[in-house]
PDB file of N, CA and C in Angstrom:
ATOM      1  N   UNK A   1     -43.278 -16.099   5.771  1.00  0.00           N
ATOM      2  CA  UNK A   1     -42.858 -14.743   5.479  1.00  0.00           C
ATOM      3  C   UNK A   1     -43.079 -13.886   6.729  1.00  0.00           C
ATOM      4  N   UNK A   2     -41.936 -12.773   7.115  1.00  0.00           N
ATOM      5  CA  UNK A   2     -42.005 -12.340   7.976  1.00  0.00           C
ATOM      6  C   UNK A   2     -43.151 -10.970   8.382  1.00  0.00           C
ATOM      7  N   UNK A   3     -43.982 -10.895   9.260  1.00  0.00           N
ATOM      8  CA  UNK A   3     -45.373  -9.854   8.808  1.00  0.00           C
ATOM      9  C   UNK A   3     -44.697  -8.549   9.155  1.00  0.00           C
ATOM     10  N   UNK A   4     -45.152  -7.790   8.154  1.00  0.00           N
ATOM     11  CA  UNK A   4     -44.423  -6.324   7.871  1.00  0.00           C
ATOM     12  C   UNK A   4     -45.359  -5.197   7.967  1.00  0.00           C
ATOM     13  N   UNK A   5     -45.330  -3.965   8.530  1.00  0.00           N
ATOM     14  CA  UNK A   5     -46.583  -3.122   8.455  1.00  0.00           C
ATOM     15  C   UNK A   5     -46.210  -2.575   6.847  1.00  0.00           C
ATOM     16  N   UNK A   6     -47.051  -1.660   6.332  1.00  0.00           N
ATOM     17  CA  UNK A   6     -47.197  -1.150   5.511  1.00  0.00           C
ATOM     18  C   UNK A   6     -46.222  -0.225   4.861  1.00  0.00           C
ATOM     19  N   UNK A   7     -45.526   0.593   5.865  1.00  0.00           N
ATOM     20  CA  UNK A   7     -44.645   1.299   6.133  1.00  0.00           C
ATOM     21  C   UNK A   7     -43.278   0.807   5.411  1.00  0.00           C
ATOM     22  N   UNK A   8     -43.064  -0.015   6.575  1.00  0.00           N
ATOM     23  CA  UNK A   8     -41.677  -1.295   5.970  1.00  0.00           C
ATOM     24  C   UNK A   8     -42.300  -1.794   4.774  1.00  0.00           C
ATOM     25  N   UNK A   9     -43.143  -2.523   4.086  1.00  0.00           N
ATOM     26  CA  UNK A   9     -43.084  -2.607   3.396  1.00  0.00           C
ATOM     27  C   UNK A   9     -43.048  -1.902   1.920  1.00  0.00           C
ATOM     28  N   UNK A  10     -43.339  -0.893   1.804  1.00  0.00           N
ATOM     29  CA  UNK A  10     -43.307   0.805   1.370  1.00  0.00           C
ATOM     30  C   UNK A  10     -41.917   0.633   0.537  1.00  0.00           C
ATOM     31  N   UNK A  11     -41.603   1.222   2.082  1.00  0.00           N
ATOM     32  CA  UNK A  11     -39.622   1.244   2.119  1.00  0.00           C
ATOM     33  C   UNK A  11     -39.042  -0.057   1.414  1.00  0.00           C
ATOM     34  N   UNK A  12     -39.367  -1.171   1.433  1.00  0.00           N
ATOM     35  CA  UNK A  12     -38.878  -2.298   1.303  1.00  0.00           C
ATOM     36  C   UNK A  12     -38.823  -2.275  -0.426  1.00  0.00           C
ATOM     37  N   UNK A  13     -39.805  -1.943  -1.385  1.00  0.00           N
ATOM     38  CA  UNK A  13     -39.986  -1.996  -2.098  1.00  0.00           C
ATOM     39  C   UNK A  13     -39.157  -0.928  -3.061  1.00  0.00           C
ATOM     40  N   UNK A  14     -39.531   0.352  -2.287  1.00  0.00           N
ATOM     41  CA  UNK A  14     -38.571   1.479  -3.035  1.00  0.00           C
ATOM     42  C   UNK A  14     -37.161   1.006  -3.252  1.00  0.00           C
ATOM     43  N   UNK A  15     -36.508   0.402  -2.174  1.00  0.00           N
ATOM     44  CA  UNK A  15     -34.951   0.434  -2.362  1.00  0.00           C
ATOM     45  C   UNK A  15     -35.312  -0.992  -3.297  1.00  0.00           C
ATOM     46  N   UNK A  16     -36.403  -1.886  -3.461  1.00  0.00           N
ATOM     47  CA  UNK A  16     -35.865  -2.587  -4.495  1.00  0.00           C
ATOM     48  C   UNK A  16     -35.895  -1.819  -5.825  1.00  0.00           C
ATOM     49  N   UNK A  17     -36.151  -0.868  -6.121  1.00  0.00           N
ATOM     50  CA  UNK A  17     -36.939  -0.291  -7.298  1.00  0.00           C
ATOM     51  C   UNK A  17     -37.990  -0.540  -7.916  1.00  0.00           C
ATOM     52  N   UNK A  18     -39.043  -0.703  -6.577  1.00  0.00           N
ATOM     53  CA  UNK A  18     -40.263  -0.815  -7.358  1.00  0.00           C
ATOM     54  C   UNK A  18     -41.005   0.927  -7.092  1.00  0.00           C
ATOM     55  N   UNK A  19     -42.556   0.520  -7.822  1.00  0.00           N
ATOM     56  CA  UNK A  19     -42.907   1.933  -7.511  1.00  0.00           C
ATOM     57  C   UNK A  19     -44.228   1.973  -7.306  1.00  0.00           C
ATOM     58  N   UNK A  20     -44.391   0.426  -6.703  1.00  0.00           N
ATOM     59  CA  UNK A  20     -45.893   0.747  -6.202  1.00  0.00           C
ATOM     60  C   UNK A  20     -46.843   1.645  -5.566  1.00  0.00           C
ATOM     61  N   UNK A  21     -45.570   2.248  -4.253  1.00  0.00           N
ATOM     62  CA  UNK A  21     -45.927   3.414  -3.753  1.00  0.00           C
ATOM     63  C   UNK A  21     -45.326   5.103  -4.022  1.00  0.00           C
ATOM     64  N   UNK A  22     -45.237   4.925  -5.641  1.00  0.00           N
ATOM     65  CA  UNK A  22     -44.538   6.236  -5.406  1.00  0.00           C
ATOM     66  C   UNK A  22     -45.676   7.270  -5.058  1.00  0.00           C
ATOM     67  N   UNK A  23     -45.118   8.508  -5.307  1.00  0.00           N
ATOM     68  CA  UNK A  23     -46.471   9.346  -4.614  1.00  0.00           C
ATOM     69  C   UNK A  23     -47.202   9.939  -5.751  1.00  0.00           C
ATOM     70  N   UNK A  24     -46.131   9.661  -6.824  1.00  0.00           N
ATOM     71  CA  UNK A  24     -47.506   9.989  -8.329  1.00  0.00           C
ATOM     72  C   UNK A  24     -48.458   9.239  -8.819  1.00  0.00           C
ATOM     73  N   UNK A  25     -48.203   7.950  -8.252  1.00  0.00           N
ATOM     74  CA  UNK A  25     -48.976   6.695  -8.208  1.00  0.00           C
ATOM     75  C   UNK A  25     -50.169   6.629  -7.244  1.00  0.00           C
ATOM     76  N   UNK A  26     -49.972   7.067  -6.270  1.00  0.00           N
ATOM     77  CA  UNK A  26     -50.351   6.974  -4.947  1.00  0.00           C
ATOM     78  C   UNK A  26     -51.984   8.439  -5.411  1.00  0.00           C
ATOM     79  N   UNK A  27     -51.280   9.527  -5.822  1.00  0.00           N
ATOM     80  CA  UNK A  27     -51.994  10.477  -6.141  1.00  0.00           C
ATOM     81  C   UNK A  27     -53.308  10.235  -6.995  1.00  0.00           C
ATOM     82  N   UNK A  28     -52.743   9.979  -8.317  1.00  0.00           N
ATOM     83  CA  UNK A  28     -53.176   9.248  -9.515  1.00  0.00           C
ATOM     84  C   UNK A  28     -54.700   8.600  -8.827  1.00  0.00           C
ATOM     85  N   UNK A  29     -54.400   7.946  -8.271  1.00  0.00           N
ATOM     86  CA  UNK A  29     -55.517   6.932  -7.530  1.00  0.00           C
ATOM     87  C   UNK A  29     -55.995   7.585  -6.276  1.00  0.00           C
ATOM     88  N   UNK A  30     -55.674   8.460  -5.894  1.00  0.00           N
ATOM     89  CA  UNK A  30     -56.231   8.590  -4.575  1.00  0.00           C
ATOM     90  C   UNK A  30     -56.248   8.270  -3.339  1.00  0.00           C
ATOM     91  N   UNK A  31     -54.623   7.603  -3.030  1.00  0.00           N
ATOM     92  CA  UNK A  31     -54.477   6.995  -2.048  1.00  0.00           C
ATOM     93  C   UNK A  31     -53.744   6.971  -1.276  1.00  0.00           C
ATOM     94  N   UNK A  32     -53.585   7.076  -0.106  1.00  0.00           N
ATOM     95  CA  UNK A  32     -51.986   7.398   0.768  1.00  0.00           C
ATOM     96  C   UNK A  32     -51.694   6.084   1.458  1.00  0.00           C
ATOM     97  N   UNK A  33     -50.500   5.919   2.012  1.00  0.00           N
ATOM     98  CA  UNK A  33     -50.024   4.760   3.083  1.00  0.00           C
ATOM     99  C   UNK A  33     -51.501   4.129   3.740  1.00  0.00           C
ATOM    100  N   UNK A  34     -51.539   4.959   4.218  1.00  0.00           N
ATOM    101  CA  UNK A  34     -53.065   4.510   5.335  1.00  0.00           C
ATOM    102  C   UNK A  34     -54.030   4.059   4.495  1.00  0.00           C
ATOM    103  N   UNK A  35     -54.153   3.902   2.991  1.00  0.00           N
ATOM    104  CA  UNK A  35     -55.351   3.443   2.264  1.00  0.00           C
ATOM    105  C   UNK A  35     -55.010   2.115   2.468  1.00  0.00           C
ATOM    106  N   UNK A  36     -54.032   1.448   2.283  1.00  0.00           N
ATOM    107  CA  UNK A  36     -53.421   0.091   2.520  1.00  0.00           C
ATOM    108  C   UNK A  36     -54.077  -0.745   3.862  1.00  0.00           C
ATOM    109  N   UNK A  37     -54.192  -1.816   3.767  1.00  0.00           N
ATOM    110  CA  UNK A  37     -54.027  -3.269   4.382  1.00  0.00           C
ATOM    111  C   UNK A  37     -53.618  -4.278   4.091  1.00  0.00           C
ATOM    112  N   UNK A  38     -52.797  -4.790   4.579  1.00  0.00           N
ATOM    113  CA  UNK A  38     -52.159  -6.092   4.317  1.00  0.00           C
ATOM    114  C   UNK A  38     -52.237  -7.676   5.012  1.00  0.00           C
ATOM    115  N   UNK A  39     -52.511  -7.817   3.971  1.00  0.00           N
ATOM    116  CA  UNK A  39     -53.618  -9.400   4.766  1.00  0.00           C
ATOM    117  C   UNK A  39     -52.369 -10.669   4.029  1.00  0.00           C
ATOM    118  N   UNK A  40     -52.371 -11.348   5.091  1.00  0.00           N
ATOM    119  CA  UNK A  40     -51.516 -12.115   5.159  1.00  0.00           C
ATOM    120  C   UNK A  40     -52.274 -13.992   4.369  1.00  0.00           C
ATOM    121  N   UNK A  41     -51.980 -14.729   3.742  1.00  0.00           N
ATOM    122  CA  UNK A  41     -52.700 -16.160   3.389  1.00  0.00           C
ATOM    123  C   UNK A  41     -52.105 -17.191   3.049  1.00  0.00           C
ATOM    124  N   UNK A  42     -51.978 -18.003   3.332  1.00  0.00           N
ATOM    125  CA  UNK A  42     -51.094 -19.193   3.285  1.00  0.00           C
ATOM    126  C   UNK A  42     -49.573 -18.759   2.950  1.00  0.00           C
ATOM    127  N   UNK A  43     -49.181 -17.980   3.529  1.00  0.00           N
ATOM    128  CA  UNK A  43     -47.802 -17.725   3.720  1.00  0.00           C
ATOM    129  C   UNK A  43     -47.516 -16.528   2.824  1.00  0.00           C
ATOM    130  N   UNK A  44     -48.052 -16.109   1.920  1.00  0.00           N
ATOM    131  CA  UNK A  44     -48.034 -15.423   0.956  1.00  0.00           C
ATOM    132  C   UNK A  44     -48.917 -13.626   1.493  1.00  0.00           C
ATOM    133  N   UNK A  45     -47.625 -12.593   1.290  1.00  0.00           N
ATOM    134  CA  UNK A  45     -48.423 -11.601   1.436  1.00  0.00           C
ATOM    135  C   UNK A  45     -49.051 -10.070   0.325  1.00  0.00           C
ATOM    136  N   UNK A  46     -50.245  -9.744   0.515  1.00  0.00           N
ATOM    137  CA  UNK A  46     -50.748  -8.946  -0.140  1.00  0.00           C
ATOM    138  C   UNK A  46     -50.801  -7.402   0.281  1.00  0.00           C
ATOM    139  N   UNK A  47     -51.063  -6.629  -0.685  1.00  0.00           N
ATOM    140  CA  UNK A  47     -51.254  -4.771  -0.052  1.00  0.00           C
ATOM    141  C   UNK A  47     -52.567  -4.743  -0.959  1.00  0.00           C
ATOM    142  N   UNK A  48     -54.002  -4.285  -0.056  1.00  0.00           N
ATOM    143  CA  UNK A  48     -55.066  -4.076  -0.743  1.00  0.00           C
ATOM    144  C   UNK A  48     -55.348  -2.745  -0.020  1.00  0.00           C
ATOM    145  N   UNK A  49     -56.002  -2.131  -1.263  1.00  0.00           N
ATOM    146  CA  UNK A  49     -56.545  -0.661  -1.030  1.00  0.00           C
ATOM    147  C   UNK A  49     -57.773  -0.511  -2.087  1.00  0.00           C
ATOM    148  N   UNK A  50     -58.530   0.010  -1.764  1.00  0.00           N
ATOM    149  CA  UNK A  50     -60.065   0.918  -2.398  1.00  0.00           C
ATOM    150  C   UNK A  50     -59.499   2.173  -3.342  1.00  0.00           C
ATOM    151  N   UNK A  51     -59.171   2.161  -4.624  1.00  0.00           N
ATOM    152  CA  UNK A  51     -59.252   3.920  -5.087  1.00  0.00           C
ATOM    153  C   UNK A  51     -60.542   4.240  -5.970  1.00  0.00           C
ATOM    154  N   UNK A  52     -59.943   5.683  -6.633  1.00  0.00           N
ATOM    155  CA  UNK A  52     -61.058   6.759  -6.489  1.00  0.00           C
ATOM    156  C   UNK A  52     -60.387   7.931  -7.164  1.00  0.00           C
ATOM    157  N   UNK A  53     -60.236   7.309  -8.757  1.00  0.00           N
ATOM    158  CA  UNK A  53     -59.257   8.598  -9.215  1.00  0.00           C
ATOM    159  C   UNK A  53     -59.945   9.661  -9.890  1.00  0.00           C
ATOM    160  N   UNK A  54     -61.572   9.526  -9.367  1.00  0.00           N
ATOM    161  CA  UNK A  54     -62.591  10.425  -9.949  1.00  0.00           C
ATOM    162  C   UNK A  54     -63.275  10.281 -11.194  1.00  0.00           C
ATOM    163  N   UNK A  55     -63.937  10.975 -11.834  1.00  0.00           N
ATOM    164  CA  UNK A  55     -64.602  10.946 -12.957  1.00  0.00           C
ATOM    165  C   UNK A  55     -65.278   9.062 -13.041  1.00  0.00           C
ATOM    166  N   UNK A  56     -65.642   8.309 -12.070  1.00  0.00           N
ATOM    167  CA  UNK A  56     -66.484   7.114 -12.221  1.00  0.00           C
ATOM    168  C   UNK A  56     -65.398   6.205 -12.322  1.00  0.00           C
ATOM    169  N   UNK A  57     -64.105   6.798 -12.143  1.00  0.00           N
ATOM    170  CA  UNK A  57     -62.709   5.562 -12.152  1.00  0.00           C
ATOM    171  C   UNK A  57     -62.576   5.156 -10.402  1.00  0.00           C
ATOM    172  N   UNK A  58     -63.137   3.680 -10.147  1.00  0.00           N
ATOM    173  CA  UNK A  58     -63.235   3.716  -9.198  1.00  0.00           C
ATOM    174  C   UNK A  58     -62.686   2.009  -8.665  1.00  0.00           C
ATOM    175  N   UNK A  59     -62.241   1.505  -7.821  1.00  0.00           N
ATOM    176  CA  UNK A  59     -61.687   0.017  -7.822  1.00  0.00           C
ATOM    177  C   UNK A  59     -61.056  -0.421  -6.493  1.00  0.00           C
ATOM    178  N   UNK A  60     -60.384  -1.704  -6.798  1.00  0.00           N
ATOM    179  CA  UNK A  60     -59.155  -2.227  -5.619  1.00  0.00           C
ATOM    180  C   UNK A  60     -58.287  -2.178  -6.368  1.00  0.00           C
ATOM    181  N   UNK A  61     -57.034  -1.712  -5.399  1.00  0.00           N
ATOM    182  CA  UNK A  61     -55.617  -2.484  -5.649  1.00  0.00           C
ATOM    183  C   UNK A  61     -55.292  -3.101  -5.313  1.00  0.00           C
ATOM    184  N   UNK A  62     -54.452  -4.163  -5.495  1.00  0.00           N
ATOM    185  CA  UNK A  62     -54.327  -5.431  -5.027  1.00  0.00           C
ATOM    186  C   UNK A  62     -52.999  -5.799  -5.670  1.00  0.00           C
ATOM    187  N   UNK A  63     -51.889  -5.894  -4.829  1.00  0.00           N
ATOM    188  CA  UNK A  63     -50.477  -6.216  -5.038  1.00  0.00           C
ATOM    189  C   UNK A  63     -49.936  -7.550  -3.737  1.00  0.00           C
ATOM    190  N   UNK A  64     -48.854  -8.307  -4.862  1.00  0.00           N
ATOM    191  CA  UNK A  64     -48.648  -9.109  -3.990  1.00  0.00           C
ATOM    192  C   UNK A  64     -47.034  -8.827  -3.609  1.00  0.00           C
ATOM    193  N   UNK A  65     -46.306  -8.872  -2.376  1.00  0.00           N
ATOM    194  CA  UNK A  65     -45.264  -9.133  -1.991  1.00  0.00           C
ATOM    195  C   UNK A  65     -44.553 -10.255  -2.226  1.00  0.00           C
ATOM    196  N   UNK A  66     -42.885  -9.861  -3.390  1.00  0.00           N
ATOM    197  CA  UNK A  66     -42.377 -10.994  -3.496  1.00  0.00           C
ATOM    198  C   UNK A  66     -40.991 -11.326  -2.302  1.00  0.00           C
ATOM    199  N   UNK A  67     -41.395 -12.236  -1.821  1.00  0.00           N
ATOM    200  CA  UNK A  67     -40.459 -12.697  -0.641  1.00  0.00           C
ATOM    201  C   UNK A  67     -39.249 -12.417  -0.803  1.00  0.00           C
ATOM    202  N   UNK A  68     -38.904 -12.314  -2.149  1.00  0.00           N
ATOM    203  CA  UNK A  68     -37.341 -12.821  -2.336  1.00  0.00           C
ATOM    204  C   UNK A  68     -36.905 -11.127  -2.839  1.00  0.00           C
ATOM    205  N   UNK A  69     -37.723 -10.294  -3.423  1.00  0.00           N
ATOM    206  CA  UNK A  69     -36.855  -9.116  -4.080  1.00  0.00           C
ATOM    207  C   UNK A  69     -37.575  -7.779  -3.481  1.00  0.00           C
ATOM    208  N   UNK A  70     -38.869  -8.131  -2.845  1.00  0.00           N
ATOM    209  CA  UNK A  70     -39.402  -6.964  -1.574  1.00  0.00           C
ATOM    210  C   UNK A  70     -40.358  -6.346  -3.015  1.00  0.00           C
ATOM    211  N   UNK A  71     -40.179  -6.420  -3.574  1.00  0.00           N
ATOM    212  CA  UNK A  71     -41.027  -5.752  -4.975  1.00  0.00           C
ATOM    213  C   UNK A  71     -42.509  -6.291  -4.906  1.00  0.00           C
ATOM    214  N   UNK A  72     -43.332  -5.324  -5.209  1.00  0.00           N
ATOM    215  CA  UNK A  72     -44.980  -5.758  -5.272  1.00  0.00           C
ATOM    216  C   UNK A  72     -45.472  -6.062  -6.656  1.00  0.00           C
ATOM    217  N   UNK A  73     -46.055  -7.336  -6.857  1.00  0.00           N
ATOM    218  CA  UNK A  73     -46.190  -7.654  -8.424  1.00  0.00           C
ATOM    219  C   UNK A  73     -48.028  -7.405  -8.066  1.00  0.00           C
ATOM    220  N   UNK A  74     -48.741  -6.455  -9.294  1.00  0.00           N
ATOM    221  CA  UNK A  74     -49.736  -5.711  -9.414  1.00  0.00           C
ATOM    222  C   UNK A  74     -50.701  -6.993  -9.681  1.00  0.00           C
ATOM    223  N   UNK A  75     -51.784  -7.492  -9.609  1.00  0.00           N
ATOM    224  CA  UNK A  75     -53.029  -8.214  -9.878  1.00  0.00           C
ATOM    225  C   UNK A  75     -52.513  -9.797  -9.575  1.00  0.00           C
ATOM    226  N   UNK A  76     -52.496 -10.255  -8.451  1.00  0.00           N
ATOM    227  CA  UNK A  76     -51.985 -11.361  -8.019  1.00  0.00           C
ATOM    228  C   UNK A  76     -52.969 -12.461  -8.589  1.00  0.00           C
ATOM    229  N   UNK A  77     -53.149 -13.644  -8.390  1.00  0.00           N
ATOM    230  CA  UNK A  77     -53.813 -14.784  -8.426  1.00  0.00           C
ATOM    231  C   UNK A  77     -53.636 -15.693  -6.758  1.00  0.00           C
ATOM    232  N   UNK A  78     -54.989 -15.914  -6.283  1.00  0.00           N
ATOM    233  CA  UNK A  78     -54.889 -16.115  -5.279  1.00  0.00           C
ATOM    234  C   UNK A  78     -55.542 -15.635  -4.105  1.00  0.00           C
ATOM    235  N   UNK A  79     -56.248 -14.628  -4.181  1.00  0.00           N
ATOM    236  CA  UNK A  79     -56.532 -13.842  -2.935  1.00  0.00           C
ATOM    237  C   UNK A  79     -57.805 -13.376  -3.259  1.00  0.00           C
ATOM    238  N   UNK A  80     -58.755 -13.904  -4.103  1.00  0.00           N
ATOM    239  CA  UNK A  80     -59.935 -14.127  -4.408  1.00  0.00           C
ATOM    240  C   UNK A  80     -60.945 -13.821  -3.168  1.00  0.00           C
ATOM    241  N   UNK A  81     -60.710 -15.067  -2.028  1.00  0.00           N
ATOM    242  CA  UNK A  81     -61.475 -15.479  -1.303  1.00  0.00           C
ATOM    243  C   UNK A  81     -61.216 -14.359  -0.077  1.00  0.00           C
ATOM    244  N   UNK A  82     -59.905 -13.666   0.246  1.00  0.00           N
ATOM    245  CA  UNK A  82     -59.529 -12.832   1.160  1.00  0.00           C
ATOM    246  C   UNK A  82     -60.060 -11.716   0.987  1.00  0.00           C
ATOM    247  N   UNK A  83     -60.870 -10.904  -0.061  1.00  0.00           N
ATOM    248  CA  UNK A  83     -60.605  -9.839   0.251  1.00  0.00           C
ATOM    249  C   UNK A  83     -62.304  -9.326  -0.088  1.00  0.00           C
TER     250      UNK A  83
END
């Protein structure tokens, strides 16, 4: 899979119609573009971020990139050991 910054991948996702990053989503949790990293593992890539939507709601996100439709599927299997 080809390595993508965060950005492109963002974009990549919106025009599929996903909405991982919309910005009510993004809000919700506490998190902007820059909360993101994307760690790459046996070919397969992920978007992990830390939120913080207050009141003791506190966690990772953790989405995986699907190769084929640019869409981020939410709580992957797999990335255990990465992050």
């Amino acid at each position: 899979m080809k390595r993508r910054s965060i950005v492109t991948i963002a974009a990549e996702d919106k025009r599929a119609g996903g909405f991982y990053f919309s910005p009510s989503t993004l809000k919700f949790f506490g998190q902007t573009l820059k909360s993101f990293s994307v760690i790459w593992k046996d070919g397969r890539g992920f978007v992990v971020a830390q939120y913080d939507c207050g009141n003791g709601c506190t966690g990772q996100s953790v989405g995986e990139i699907n190769p084929t439709t640019h869409r981020i599927t939410s709580n992957p299997q797999g990335l255990e050991e990465a992050t």
